[in-house]
PDB file of N, CA and C in Angstrom:
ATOM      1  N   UNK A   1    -169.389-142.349-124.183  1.00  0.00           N
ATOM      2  CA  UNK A   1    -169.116-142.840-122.848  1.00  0.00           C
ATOM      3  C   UNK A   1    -169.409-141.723-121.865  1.00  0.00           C
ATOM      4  N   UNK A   2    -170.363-141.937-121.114  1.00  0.00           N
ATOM      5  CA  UNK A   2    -170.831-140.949-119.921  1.00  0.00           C
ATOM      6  C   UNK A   2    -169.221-140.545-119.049  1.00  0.00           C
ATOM      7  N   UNK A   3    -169.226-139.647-118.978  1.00  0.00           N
ATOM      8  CA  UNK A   3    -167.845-138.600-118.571  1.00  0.00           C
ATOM      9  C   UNK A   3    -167.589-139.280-116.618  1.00  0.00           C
ATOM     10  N   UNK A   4    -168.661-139.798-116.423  1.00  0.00           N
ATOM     11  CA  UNK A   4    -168.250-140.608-115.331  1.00  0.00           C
ATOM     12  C   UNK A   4    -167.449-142.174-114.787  1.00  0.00           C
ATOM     13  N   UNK A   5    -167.409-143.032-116.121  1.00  0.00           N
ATOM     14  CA  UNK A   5    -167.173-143.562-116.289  1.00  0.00           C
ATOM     15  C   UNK A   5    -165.685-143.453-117.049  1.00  0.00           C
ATOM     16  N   UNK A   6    -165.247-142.220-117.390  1.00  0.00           N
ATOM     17  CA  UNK A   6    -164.155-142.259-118.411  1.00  0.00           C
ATOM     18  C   UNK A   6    -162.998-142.633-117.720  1.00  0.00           C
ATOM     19  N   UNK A   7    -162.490-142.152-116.211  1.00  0.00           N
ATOM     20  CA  UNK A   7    -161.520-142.013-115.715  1.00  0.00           C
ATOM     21  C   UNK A   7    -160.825-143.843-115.727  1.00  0.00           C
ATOM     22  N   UNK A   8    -161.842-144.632-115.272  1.00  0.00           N
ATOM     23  CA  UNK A   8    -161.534-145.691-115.128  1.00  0.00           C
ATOM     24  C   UNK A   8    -161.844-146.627-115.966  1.00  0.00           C
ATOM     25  N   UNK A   9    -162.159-146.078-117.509  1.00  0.00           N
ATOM     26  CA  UNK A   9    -161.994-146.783-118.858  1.00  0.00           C
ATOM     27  C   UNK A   9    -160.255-146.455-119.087  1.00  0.00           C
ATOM     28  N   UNK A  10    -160.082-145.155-119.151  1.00  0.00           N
ATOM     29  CA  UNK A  10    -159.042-145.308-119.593  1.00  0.00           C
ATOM     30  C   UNK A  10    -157.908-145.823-118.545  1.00  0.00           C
ATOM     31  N   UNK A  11    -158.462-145.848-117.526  1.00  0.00           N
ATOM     32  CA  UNK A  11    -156.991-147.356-116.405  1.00  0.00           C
ATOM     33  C   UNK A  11    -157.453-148.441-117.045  1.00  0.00           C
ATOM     34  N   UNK A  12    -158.135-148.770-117.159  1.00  0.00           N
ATOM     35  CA  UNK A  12    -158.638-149.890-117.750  1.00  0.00           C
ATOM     36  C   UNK A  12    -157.951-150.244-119.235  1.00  0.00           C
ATOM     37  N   UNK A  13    -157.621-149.099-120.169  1.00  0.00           N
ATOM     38  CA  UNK A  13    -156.810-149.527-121.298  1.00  0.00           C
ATOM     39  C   UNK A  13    -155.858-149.199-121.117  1.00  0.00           C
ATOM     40  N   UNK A  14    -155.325-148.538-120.094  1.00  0.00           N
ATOM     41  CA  UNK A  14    -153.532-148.157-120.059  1.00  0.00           C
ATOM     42  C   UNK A  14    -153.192-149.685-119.274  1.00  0.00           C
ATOM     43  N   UNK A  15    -153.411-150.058-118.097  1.00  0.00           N
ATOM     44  CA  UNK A  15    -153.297-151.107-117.954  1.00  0.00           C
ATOM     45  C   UNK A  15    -153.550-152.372-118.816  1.00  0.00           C
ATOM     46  N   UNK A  16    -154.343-152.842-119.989  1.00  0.00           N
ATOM     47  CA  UNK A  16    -153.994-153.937-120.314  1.00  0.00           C
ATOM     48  C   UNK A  16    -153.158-153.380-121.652  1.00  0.00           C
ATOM     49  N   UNK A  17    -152.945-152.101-121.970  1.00  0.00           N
ATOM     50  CA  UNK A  17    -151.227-151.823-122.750  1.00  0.00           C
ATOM     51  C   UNK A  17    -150.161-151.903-121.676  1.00  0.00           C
ATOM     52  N   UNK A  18    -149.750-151.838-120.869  1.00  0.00           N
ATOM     53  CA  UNK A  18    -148.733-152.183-119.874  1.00  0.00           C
ATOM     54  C   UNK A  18    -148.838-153.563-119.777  1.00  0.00           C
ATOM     55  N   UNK A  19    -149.636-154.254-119.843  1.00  0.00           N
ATOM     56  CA  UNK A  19    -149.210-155.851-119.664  1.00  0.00           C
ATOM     57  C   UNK A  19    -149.580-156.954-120.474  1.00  0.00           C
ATOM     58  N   UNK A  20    -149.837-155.952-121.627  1.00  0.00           N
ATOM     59  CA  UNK A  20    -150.526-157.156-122.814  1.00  0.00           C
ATOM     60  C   UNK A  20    -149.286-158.560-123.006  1.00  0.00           C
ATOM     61  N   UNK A  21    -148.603-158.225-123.149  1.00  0.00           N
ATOM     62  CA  UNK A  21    -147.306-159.257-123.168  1.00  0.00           C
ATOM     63  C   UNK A  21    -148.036-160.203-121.934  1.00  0.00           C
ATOM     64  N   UNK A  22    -148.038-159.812-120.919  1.00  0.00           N
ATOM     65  CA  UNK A  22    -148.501-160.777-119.874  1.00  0.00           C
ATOM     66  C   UNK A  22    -149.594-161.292-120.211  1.00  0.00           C
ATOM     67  N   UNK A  23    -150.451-160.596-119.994  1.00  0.00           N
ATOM     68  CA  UNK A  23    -152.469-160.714-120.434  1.00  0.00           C
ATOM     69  C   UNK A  23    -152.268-162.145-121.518  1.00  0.00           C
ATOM     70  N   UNK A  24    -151.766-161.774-122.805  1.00  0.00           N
ATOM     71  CA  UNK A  24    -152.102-162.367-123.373  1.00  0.00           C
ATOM     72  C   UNK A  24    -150.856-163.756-123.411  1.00  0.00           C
ATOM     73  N   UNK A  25    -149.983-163.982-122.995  1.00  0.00           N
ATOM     74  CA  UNK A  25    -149.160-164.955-122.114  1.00  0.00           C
ATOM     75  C   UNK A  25    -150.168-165.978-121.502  1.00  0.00           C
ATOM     76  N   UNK A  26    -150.720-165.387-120.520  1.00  0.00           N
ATOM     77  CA  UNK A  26    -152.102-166.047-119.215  1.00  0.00           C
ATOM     78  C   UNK A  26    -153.149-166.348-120.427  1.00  0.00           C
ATOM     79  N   UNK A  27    -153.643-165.802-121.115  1.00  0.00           N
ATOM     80  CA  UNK A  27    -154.644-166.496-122.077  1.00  0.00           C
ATOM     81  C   UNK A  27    -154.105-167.582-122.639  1.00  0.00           C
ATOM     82  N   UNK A  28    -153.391-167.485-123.499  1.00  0.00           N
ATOM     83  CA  UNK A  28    -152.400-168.803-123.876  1.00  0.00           C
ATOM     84  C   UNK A  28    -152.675-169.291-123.503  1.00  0.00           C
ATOM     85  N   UNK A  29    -151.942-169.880-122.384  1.00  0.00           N
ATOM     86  CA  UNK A  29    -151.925-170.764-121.049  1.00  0.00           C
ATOM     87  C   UNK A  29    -153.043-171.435-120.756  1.00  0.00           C
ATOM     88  N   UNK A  30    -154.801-170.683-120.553  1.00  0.00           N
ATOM     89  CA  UNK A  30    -155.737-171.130-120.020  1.00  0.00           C
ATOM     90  C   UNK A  30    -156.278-171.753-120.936  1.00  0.00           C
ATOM     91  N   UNK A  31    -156.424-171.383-122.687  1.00  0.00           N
ATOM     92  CA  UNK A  31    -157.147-171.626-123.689  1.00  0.00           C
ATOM     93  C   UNK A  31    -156.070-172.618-124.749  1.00  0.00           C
ATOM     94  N   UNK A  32    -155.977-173.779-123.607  1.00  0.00           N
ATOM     95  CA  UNK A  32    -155.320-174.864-124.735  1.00  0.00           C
ATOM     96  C   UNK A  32    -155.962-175.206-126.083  1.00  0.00           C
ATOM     97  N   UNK A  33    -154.821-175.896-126.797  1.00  0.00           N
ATOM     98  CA  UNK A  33    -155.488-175.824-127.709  1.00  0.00           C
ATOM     99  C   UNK A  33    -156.154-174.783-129.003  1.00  0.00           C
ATOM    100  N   UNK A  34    -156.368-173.296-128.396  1.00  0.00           N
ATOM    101  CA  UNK A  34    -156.624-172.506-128.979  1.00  0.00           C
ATOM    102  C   UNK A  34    -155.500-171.214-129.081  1.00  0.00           C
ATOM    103  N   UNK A  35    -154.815-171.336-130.495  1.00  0.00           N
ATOM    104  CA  UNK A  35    -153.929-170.136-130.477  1.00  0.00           C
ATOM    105  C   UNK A  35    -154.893-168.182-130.060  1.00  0.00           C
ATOM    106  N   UNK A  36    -154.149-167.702-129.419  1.00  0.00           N
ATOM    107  CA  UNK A  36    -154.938-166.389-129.379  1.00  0.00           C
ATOM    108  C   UNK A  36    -155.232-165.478-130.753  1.00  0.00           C
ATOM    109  N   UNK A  37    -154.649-165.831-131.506  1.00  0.00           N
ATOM    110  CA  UNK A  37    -154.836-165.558-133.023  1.00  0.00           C
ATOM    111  C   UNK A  37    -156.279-166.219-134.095  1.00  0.00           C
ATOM    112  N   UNK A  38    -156.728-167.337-133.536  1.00  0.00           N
ATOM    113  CA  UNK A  38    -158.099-167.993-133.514  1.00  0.00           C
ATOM    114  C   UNK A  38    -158.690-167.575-132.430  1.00  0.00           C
ATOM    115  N   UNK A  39    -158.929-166.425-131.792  1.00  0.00           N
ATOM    116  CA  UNK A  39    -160.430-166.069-130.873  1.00  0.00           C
ATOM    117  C   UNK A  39    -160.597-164.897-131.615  1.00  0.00           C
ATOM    118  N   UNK A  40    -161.966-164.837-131.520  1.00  0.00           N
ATOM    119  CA  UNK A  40    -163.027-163.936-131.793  1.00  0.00           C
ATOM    120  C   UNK A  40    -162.498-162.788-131.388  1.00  0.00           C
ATOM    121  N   UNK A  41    -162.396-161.690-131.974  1.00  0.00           N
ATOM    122  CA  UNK A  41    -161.517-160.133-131.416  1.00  0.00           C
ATOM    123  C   UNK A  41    -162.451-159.683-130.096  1.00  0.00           C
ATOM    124  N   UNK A  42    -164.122-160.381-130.258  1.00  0.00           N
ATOM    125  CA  UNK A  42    -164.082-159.984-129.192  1.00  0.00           C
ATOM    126  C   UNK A  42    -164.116-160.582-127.398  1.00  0.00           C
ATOM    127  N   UNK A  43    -164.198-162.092-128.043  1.00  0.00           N
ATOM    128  CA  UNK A  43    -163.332-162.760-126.914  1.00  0.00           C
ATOM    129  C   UNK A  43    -162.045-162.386-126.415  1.00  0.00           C
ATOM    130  N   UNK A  44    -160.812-162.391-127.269  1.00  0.00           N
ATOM    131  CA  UNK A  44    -159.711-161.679-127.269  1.00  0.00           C
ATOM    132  C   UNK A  44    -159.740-160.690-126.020  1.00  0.00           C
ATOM    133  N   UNK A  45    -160.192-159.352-126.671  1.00  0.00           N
ATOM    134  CA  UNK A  45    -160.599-158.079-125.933  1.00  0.00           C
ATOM    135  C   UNK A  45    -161.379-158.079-124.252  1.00  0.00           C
ATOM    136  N   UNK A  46    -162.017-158.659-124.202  1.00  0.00           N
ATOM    137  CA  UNK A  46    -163.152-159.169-123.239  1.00  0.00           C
ATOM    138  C   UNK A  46    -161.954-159.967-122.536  1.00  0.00           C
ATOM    139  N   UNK A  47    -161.337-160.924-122.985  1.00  0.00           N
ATOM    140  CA  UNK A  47    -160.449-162.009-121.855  1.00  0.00           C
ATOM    141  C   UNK A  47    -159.142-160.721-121.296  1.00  0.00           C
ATOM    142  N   UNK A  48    -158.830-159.515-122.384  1.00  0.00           N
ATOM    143  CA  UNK A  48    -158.006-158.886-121.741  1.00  0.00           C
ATOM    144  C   UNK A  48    -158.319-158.169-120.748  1.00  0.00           C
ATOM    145  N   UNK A  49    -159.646-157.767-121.162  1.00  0.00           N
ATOM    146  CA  UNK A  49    -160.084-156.983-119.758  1.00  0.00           C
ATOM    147  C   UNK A  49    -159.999-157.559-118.498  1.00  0.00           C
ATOM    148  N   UNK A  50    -160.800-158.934-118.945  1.00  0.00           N
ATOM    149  CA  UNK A  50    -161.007-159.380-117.418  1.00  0.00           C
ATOM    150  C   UNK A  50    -159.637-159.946-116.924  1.00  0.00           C
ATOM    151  N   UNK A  51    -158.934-160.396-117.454  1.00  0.00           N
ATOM    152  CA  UNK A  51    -157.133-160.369-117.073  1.00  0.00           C
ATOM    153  C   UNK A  51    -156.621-159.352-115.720  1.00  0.00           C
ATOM    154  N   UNK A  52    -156.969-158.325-116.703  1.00  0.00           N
ATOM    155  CA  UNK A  52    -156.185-157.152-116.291  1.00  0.00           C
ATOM    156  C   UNK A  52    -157.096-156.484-114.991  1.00  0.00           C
ATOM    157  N   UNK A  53    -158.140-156.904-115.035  1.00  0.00           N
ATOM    158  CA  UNK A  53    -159.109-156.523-113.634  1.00  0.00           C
ATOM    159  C   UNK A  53    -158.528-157.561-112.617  1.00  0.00           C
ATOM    160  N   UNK A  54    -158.187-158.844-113.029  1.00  0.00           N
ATOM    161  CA  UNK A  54    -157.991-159.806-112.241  1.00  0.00           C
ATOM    162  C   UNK A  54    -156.634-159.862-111.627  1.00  0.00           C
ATOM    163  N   UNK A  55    -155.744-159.300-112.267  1.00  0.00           N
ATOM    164  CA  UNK A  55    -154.426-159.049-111.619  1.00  0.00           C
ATOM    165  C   UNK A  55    -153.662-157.863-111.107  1.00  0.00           C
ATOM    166  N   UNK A  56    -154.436-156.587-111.964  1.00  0.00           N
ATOM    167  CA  UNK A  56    -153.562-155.403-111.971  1.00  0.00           C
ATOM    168  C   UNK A  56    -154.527-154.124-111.687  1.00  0.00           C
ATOM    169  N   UNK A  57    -155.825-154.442-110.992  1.00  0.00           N
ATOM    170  CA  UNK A  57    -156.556-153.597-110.792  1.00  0.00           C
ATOM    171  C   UNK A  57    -157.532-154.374-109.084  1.00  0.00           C
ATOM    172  N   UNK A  58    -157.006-153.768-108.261  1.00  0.00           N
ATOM    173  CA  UNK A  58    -157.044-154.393-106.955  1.00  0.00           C
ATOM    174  C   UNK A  58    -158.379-154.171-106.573  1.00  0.00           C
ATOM    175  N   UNK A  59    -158.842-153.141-106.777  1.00  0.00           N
ATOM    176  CA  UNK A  59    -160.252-152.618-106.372  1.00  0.00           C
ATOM    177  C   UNK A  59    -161.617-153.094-106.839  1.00  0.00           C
ATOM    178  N   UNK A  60    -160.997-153.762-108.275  1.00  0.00           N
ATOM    179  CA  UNK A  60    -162.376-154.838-108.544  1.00  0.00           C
ATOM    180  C   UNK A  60    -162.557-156.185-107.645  1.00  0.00           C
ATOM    181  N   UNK A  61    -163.606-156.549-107.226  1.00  0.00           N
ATOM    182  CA  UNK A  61    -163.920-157.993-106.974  1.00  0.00           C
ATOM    183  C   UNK A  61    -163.484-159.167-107.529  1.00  0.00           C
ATOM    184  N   UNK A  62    -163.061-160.060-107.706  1.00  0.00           N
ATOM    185  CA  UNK A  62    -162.490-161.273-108.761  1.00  0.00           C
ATOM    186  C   UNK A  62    -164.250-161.390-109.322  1.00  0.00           C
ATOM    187  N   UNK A  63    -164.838-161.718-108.432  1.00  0.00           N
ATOM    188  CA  UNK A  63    -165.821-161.856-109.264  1.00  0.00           C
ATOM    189  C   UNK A  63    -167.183-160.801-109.756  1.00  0.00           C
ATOM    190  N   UNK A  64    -166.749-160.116-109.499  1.00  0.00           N
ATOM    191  CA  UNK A  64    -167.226-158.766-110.089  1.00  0.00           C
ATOM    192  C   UNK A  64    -166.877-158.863-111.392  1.00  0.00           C
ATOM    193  N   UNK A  65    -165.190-159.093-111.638  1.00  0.00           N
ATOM    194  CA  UNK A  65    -164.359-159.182-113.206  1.00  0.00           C
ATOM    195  C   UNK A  65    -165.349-159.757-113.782  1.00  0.00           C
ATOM    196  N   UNK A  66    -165.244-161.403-113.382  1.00  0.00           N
ATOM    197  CA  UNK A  66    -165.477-162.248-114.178  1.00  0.00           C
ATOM    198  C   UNK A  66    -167.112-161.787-114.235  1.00  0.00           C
ATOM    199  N   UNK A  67    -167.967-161.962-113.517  1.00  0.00           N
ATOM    200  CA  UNK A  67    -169.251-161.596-114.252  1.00  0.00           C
ATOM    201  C   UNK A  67    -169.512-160.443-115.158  1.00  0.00           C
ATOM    202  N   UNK A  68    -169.103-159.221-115.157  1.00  0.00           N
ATOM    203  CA  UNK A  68    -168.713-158.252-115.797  1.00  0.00           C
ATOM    204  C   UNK A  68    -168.078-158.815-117.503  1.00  0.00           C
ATOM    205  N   UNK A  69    -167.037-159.542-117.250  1.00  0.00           N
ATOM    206  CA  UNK A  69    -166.673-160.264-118.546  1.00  0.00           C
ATOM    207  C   UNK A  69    -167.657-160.955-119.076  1.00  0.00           C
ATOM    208  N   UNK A  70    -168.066-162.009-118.746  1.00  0.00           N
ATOM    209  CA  UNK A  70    -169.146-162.823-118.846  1.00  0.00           C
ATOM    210  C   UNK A  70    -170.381-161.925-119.513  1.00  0.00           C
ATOM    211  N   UNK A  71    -171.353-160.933-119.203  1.00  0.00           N
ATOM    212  CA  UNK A  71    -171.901-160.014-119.862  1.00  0.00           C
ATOM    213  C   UNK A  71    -171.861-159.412-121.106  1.00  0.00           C
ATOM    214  N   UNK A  72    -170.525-158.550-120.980  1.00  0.00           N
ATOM    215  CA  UNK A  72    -169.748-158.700-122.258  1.00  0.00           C
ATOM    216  C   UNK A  72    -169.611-159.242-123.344  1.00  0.00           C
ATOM    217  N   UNK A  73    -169.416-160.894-123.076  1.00  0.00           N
ATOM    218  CA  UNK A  73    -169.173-162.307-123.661  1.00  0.00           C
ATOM    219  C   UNK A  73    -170.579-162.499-124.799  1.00  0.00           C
ATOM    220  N   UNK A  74    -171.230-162.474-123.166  1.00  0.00           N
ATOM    221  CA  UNK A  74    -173.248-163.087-123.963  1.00  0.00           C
ATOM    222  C   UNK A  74    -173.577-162.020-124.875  1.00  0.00           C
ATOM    223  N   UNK A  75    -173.143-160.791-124.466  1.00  0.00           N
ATOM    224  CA  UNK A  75    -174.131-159.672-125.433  1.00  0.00           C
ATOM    225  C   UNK A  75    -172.987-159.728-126.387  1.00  0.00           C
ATOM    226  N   UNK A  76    -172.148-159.886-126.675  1.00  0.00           N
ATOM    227  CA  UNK A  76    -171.085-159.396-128.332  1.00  0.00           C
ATOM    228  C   UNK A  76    -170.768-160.348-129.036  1.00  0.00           C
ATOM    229  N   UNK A  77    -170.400-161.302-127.792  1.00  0.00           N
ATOM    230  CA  UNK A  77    -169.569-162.832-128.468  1.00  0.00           C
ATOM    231  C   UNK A  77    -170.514-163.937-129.332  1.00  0.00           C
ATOM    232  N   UNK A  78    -170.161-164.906-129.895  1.00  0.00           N
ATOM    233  CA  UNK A  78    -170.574-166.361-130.183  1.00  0.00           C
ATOM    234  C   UNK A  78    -171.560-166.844-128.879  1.00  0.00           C
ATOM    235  N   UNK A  79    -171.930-167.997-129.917  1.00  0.00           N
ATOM    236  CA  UNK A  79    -172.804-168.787-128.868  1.00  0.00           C
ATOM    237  C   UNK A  79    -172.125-169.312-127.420  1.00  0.00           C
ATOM    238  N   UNK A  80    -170.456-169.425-127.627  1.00  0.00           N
ATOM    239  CA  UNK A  80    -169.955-170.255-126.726  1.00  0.00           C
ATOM    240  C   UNK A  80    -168.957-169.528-126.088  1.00  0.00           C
ATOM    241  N   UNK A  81    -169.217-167.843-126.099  1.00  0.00           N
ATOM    242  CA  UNK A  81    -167.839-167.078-125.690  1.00  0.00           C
ATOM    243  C   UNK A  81    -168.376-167.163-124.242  1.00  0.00           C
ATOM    244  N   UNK A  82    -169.713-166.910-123.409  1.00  0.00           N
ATOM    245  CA  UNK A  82    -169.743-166.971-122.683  1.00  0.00           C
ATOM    246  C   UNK A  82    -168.796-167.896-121.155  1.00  0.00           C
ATOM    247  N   UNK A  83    -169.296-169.786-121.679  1.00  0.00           N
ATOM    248  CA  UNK A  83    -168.696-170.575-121.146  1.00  0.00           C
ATOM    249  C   UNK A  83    -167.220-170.089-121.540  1.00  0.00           C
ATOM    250  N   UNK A  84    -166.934-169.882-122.271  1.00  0.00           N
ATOM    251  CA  UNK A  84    -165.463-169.955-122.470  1.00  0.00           C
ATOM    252  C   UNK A  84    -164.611-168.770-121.711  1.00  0.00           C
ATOM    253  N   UNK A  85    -165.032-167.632-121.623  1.00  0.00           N
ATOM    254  CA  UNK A  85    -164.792-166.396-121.072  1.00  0.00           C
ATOM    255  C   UNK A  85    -164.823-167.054-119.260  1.00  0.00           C
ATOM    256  N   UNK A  86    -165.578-167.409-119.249  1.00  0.00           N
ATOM    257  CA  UNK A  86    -165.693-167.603-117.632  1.00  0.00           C
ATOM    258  C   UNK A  86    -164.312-168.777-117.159  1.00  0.00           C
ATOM    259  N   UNK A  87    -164.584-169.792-118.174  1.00  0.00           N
ATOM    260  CA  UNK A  87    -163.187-170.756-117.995  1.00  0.00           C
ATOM    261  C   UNK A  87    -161.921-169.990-117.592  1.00  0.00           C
ATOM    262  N   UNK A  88    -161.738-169.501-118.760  1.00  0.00           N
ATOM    263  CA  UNK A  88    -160.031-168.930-118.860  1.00  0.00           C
ATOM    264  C   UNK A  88    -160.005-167.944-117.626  1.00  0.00           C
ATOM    265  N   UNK A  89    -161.099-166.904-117.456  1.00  0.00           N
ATOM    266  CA  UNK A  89    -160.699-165.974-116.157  1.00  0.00           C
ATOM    267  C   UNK A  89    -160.880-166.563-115.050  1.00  0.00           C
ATOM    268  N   UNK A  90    -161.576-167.780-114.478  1.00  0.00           N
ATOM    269  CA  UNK A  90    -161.991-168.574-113.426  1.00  0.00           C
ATOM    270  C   UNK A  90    -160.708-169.086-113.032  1.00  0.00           C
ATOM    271  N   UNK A  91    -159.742-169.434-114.515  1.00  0.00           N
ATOM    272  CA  UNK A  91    -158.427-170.236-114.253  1.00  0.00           C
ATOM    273  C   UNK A  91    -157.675-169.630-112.947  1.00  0.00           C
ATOM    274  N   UNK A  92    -157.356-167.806-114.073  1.00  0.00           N
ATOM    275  CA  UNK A  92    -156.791-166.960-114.027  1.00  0.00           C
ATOM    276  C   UNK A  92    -156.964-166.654-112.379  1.00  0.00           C
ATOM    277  N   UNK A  93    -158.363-166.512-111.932  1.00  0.00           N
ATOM    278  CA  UNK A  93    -158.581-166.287-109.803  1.00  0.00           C
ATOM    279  C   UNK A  93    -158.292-167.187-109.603  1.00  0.00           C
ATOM    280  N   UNK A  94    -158.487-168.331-110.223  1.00  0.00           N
ATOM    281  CA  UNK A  94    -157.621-169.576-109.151  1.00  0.00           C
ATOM    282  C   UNK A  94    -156.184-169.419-108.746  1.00  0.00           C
ATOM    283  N   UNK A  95    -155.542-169.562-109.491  1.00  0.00           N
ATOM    284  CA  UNK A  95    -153.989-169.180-109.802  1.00  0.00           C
ATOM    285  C   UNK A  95    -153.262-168.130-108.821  1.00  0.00           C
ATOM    286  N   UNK A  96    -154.225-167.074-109.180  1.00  0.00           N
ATOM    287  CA  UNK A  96    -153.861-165.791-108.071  1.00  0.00           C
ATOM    288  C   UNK A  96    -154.537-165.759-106.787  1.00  0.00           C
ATOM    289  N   UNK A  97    -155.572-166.523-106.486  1.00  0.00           N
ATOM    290  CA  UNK A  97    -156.162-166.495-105.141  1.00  0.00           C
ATOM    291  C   UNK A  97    -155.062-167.448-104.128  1.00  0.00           C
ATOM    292  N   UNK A  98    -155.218-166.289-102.739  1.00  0.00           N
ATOM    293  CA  UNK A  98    -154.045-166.969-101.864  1.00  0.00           C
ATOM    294  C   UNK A  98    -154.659-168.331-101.258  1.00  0.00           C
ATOM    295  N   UNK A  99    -153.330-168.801-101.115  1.00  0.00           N
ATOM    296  CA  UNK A  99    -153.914-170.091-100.202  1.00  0.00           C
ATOM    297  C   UNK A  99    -153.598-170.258 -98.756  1.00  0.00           C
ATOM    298  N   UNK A 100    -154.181-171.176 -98.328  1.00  0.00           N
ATOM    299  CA  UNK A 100    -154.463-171.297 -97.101  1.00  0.00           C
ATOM    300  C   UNK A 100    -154.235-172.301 -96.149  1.00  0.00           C
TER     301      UNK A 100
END
């Protein structure tokens, strides 16, 4: 990992250890039907990130997250982590985006 990038890998994993209880709570929730114990470790991983960008890291874009996840998804995951990755975090900005 290029030494420029490190500072905000590792917020990036201290934060989704501070709220995995939550993170993975909100996955639940979005991915009926599917226990989090049946996803792909690296769907799993990938939905925590983008979680944790989406709620507990202010400075990303919502959709910065989610395309960022989405990337992720296509290059590591299954044929179908993509669509699916975008669902559950799409939920996730809905939910938290203010209203009006």
């Amino acid at each position: 990992m290029s030494g420029r990038y490190r500072p905000y890998a590792l917020k990036l994993v201290d934060t989704v250890d501070e709220h995995l209880r939550e993170i993975d709570a909100l996955i639940q929730e979005y991915s009926a039907n599917w226990r989090l114990e049946r996803l792909s470790v690296v769907d799993r991983n990938v939905l925590r990130i983008g979680v944790a960008e989406l709620r507990w890291i202010k400075d990303v874009p919502p959709g910065a997250a989610i395309h960022e996840a989405m990337r992720l998804a296509t290059r590591y995951g299954g044929d179908e982590s993509t669509g699916f990755v975008n669902a559950i975090l799409d939920a996730v900005r809905k939910e938290d985006a203010p209203t009006g």
